[in-house]
N, C-alpha and C. Protein backbone atom coordinates (compact mmCIF):
# COMPACT_ATOMS: atom_id res chain seq x y z
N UNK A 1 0.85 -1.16 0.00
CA UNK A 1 0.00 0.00 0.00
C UNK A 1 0.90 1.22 0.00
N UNK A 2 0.47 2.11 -1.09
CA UNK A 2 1.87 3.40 -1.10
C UNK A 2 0.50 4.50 -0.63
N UNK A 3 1.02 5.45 0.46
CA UNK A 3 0.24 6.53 0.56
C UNK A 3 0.27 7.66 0.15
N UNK A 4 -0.68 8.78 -0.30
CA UNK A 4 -0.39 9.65 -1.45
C UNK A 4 0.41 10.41 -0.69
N UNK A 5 0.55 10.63 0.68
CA UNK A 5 1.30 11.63 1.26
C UNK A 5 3.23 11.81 1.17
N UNK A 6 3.22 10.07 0.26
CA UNK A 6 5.00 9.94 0.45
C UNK A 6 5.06 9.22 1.57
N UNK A 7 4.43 9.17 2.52
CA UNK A 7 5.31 7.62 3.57
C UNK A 7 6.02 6.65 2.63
N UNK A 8 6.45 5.99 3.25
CA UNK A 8 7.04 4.93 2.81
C UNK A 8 5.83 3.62 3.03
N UNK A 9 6.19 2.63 1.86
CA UNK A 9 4.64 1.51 1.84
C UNK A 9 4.81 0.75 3.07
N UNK A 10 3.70 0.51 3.32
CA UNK A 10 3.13 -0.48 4.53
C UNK A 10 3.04 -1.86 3.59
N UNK A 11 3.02 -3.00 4.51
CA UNK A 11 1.87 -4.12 3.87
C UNK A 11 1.75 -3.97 4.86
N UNK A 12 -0.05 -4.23 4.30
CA UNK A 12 -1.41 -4.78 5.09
C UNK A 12 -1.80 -5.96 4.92
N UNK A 13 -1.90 -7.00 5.72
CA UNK A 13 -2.43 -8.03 5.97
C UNK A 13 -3.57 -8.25 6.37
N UNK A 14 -4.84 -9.39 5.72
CA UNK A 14 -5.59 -9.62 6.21
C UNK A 14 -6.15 -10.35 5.70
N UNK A 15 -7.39 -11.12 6.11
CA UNK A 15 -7.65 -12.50 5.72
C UNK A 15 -8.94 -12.17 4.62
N UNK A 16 -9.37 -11.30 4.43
CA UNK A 16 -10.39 -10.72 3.53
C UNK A 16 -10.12 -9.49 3.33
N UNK A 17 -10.28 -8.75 2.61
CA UNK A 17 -10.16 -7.47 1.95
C UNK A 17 -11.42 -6.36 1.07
N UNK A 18 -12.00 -5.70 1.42
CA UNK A 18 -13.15 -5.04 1.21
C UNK A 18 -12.79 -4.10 0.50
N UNK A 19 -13.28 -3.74 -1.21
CA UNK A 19 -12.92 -2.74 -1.74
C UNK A 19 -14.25 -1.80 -2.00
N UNK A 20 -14.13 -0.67 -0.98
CA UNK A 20 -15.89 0.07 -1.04
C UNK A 20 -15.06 1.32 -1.20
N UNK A 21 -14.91 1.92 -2.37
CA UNK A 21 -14.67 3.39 -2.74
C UNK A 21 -16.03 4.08 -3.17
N UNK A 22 -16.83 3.36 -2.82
CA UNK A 22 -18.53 4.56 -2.24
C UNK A 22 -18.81 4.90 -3.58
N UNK A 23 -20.28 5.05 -2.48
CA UNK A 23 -21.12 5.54 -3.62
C UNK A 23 -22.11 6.16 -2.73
N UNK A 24 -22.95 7.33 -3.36
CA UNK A 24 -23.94 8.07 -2.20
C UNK A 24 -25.27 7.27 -3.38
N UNK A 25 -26.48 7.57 -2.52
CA UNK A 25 -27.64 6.15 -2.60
C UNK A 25 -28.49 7.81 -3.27
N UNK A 26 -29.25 7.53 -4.21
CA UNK A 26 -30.34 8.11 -5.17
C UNK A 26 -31.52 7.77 -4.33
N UNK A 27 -32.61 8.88 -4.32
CA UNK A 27 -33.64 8.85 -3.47
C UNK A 27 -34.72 8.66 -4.69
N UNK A 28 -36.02 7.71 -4.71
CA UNK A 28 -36.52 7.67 -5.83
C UNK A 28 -37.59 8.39 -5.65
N UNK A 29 -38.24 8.85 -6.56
CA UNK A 29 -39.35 9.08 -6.35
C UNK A 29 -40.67 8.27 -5.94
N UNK A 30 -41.29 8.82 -5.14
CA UNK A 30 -42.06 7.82 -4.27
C UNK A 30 -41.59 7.07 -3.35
N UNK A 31 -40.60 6.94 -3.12
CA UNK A 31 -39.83 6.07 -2.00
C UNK A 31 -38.90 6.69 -1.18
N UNK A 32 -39.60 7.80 -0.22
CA UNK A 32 -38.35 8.31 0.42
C UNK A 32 -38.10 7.54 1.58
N UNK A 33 -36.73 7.50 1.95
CA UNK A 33 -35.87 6.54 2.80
C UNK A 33 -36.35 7.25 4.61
N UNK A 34 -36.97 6.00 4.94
CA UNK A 34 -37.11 6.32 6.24
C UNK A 34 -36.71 5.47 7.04
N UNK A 35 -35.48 4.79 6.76
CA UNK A 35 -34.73 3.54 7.39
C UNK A 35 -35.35 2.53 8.23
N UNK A 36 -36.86 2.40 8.16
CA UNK A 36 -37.82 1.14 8.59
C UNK A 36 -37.96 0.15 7.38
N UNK A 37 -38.62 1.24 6.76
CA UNK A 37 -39.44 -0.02 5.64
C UNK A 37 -38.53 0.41 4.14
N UNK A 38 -38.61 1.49 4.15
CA UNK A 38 -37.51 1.88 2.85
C UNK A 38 -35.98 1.86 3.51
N UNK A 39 -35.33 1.56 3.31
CA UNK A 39 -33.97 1.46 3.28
C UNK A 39 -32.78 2.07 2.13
N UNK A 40 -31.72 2.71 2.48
CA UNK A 40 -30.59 2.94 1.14
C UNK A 40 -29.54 2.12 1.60
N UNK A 41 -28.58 1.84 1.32
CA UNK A 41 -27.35 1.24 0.94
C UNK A 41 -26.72 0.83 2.27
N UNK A 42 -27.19 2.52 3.04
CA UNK A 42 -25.99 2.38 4.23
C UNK A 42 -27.31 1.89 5.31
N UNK A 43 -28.10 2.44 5.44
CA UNK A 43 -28.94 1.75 6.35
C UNK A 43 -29.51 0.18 6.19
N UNK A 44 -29.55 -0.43 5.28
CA UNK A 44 -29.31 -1.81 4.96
C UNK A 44 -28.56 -3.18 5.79
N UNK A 45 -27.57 -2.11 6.03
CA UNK A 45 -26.40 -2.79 6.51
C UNK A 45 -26.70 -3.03 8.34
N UNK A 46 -27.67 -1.86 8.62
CA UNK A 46 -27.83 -1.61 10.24
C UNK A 46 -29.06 -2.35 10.90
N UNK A 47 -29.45 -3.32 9.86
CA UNK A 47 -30.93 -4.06 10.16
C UNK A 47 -30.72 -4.95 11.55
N UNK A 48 -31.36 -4.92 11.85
CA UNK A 48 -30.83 -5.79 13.85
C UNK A 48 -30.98 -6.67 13.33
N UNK A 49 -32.01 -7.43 12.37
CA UNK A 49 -32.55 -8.86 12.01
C UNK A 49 -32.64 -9.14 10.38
N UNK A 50 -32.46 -10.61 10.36
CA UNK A 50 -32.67 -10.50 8.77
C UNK A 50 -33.90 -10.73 8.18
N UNK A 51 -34.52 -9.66 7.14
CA UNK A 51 -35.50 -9.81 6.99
C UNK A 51 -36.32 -10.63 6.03
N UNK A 52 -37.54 -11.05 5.99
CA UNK A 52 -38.25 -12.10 5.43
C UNK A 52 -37.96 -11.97 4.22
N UNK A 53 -38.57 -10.59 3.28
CA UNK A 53 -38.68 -10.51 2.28
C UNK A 53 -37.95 -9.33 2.29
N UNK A 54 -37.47 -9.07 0.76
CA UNK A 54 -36.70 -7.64 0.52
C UNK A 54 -37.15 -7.36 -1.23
N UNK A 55 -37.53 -6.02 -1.13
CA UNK A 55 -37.36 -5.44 -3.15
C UNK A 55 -36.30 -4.85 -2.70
N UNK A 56 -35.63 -5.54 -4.15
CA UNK A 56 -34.36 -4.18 -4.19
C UNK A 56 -34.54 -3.82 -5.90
N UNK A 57 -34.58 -2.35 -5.24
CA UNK A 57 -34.92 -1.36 -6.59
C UNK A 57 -33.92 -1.61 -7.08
N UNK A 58 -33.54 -1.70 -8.47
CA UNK A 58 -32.56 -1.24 -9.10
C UNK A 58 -31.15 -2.59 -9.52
N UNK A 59 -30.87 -3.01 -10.38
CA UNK A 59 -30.52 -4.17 -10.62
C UNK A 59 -28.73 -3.63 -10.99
N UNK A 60 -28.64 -3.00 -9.82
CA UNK A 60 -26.91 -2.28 -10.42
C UNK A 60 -25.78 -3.17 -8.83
N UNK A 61 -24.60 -3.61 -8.96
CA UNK A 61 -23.69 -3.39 -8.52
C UNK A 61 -24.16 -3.58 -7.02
N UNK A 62 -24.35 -2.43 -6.26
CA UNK A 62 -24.80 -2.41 -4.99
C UNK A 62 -25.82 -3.28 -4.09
N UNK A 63 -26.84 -2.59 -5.06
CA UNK A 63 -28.32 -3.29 -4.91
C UNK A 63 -28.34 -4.81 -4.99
N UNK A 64 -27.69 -5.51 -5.95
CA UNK A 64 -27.53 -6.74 -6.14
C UNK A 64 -26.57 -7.42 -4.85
N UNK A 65 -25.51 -7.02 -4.92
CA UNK A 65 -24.41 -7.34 -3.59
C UNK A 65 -25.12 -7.26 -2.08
N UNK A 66 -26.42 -6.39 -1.76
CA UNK A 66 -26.74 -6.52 -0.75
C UNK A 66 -27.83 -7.51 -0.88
N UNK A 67 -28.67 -7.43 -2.06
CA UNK A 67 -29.42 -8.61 -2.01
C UNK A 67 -29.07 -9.85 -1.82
N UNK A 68 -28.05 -9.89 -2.64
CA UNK A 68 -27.84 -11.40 -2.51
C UNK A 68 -27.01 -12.17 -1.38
N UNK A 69 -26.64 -11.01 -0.56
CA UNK A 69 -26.01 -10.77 0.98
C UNK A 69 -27.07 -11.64 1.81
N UNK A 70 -28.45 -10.64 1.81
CA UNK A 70 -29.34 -10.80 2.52
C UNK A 70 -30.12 -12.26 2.31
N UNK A 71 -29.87 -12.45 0.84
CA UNK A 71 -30.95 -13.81 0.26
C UNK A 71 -29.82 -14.96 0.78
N UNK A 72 -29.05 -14.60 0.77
CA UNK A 72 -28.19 -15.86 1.32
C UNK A 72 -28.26 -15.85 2.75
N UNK A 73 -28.66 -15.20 3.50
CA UNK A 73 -29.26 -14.97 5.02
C UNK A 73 -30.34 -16.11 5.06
N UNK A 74 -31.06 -15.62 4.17
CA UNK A 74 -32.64 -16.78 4.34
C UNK A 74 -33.47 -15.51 3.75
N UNK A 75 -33.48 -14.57 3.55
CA UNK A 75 -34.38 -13.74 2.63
C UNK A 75 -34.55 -13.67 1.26
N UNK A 76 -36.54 -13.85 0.95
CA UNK A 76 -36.63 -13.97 -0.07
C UNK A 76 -36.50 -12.77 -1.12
N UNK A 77 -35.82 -12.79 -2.23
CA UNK A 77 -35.65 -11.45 -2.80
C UNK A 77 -35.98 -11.36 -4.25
N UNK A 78 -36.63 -10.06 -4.18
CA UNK A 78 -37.11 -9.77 -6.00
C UNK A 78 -36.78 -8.51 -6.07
N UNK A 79 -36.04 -8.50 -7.38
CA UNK A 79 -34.96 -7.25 -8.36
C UNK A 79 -36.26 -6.55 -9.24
N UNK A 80 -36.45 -5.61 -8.91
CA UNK A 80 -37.05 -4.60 -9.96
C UNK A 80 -35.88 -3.76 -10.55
N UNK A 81 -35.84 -3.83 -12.11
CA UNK A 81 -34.80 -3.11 -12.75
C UNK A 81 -35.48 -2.54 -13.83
N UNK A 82 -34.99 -1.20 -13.87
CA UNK A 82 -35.79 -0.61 -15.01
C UNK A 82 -35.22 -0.26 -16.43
N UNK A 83 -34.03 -1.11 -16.48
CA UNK A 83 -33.13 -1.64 -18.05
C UNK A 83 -33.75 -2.47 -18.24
N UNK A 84 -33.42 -2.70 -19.53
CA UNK A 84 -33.93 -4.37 -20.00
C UNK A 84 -32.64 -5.48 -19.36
N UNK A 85 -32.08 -5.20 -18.94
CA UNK A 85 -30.70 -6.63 -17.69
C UNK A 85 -30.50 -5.55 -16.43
N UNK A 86 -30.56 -6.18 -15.65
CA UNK A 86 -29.55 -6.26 -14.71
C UNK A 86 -27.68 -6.00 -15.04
N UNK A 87 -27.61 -5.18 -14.14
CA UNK A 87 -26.12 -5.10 -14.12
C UNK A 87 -25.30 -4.55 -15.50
N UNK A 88 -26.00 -3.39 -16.12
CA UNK A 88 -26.27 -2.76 -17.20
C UNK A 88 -24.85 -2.06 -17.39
N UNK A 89 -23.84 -2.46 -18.04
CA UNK A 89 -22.48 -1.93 -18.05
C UNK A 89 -21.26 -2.86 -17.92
N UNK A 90 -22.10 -4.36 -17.56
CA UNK A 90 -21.35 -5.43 -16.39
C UNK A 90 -21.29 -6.16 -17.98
N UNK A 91 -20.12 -7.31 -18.23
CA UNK A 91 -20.25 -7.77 -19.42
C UNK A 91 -21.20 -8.75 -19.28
N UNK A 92 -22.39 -8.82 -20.24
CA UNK A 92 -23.33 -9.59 -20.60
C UNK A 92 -23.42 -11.39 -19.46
N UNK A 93 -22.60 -11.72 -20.17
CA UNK A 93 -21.92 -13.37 -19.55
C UNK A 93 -21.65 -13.23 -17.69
N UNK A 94 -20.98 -12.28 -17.52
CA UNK A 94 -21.25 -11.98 -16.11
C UNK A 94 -22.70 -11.77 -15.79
N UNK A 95 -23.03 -10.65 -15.73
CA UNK A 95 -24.65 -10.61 -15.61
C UNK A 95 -25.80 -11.59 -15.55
N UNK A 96 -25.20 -12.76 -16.94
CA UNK A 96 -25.91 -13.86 -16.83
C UNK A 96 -25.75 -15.06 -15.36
N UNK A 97 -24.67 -14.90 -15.20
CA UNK A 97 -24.11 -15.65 -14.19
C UNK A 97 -24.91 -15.24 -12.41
N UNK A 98 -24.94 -14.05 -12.40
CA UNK A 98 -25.32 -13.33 -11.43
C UNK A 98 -27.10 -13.55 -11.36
N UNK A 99 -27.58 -13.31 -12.69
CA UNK A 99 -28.86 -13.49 -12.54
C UNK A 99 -29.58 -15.20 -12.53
N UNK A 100 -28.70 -15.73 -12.80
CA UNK A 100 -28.50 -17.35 -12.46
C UNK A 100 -29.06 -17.67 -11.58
N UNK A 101 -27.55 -16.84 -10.41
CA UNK A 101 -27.53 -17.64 -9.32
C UNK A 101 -28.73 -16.90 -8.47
N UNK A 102 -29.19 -15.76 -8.69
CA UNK A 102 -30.26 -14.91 -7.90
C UNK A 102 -31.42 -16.24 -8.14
N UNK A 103 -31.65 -16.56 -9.09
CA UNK A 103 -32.86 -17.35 -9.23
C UNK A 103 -32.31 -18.79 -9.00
N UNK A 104 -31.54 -19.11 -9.20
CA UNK A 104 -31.21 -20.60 -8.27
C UNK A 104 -31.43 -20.59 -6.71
N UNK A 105 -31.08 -19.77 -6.11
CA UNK A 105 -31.18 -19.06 -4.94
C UNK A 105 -33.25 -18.97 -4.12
N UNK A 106 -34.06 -18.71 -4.97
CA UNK A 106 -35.05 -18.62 -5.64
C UNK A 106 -35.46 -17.25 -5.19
N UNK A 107 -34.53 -16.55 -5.85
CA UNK A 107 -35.31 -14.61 -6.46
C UNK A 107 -35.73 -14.90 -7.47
N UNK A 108 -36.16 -13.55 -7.23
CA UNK A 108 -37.02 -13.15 -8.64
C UNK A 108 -36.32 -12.38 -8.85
N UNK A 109 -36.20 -11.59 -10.44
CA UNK A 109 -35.75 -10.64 -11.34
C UNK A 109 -36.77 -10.15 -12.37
N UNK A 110 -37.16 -8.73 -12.20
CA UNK A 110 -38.38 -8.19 -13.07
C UNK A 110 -37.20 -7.42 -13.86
N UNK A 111 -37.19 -7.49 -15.20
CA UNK A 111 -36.61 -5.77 -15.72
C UNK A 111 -37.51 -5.43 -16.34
N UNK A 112 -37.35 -4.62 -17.13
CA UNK A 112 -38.15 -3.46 -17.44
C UNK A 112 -39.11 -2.97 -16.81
N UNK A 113 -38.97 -2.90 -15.31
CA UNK A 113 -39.60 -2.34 -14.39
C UNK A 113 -39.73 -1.56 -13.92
N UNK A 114 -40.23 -0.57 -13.69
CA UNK A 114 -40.34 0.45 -13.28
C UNK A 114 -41.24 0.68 -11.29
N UNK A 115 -40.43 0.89 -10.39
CA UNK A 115 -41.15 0.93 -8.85
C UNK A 115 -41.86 2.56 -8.99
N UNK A 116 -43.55 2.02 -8.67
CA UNK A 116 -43.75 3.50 -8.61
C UNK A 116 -44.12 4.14 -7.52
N UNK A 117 -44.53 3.41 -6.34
CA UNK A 117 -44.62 3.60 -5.44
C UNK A 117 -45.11 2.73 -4.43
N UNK A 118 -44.79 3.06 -3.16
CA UNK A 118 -45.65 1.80 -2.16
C UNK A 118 -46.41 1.92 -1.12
N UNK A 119 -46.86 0.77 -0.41
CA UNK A 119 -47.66 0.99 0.93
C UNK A 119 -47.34 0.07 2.27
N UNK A 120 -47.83 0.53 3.20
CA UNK A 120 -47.63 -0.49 4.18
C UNK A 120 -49.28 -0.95 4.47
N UNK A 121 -48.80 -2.45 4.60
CA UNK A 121 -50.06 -3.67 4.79
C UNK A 121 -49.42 -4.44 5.53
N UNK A 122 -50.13 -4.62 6.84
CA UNK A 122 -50.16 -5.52 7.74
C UNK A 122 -48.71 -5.89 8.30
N UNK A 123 -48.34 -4.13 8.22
CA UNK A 123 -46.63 -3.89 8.84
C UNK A 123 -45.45 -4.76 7.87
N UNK A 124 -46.07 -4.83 6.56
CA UNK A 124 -44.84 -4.97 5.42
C UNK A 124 -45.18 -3.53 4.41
N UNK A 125 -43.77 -3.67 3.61
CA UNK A 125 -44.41 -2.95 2.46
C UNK A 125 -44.54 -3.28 1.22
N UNK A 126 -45.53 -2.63 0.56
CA UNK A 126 -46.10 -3.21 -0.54
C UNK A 126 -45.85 -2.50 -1.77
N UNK A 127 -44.88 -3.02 -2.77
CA UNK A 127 -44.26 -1.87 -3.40
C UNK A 127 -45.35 -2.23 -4.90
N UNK A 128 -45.55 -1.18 -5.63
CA UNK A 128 -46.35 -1.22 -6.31
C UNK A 128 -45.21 -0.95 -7.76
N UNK A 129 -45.45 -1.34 -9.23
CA UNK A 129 -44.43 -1.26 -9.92
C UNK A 129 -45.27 -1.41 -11.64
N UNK A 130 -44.69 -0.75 -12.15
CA UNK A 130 -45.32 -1.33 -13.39
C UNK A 130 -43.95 -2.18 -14.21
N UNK A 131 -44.30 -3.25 -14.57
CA UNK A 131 -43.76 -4.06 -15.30
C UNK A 131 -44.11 -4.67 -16.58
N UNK A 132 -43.06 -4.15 -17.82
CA UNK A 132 -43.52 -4.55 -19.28
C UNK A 132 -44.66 -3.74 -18.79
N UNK A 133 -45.36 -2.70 -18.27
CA UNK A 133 -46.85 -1.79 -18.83
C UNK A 133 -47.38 -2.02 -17.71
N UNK A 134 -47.23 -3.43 -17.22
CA UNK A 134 -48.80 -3.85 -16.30
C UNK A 134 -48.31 -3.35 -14.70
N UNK A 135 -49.23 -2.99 -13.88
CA UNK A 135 -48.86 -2.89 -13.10
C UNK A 135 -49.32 -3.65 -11.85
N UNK A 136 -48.11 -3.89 -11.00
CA UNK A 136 -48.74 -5.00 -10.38
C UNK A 136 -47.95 -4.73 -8.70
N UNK A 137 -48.50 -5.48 -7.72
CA UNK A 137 -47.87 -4.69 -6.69
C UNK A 137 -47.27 -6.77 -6.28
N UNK A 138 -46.22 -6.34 -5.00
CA UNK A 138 -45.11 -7.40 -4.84
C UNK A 138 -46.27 -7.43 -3.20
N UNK A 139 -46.38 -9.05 -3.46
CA UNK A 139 -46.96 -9.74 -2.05
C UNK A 139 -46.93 -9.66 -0.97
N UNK A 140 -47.15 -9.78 0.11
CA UNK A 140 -46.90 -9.28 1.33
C UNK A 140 -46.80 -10.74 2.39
N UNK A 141 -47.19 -11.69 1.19
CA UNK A 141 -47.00 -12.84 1.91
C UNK A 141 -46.13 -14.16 1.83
């Protein structure tokens, strides 16, 4: 590790290695983050428990890495993405691989989805979305 200041390099040792050079979390419309039922990136991470079910908006990088964090917990998870793939930038063959294993796993993956807004029912939330046109809201059960 060389530091920009001119020290002289360190090695760092360690048995895993985390590369998070950040990212700040997009607020959507209709879904503002109130770290209960809507969640962003960083509050995600602060859940006391793992939860039953999870939407994760948005089929990029992040969103996916925490899903499939969480689905490998024991949570069931469905990708609303509003590209036609997932992981839109990622080479194709990767992407495929990723959306594989989400559904081996048994997620779901909607694209061309669009989240337009949601509700709370019976202390879940109920995200409402149009997909391919139709619109349809995600179960609560």
């Amino acid at each position: 590790m060389r530091y920009a200041d001119g020290k002289p390099d360190d090695i760092v040792e360690a048995e895993h290695v985390v590369i998070a050079t950040g990212s700040l979390p997009i607020e959507i419309p209709g879904f503002k983050v109130d770290n209960k039922r809507v969640l962003d990136s960083t509050s995600a991470l602060d859940l006391a428990s793992v939860p039953k079910r999870m939407v994760c908006i948005g089929g990029g990088i992040i969103g996916l890495e925490l899903g499939q964090t969480f689905q490998r917990l024991g949570t069931q998870l469905v990708v609303l993405e509003g590209l036609s793939r997932i992981l839109n930038g990622v080479d194709n063959e990767c992407a495929d691989v990723v959306a594989r294993q989400i559904k081996k796993d048994g997620g779901q993956i909607f694209v061309n989805a669009k989240a337009v807004g949601w509700e709370e029912r019976n202390g879940e939330a109920v995200v409402k979305a149009e997909i391919d046109g139709k619109v349809q809201r995600s179960s609560p059960t």
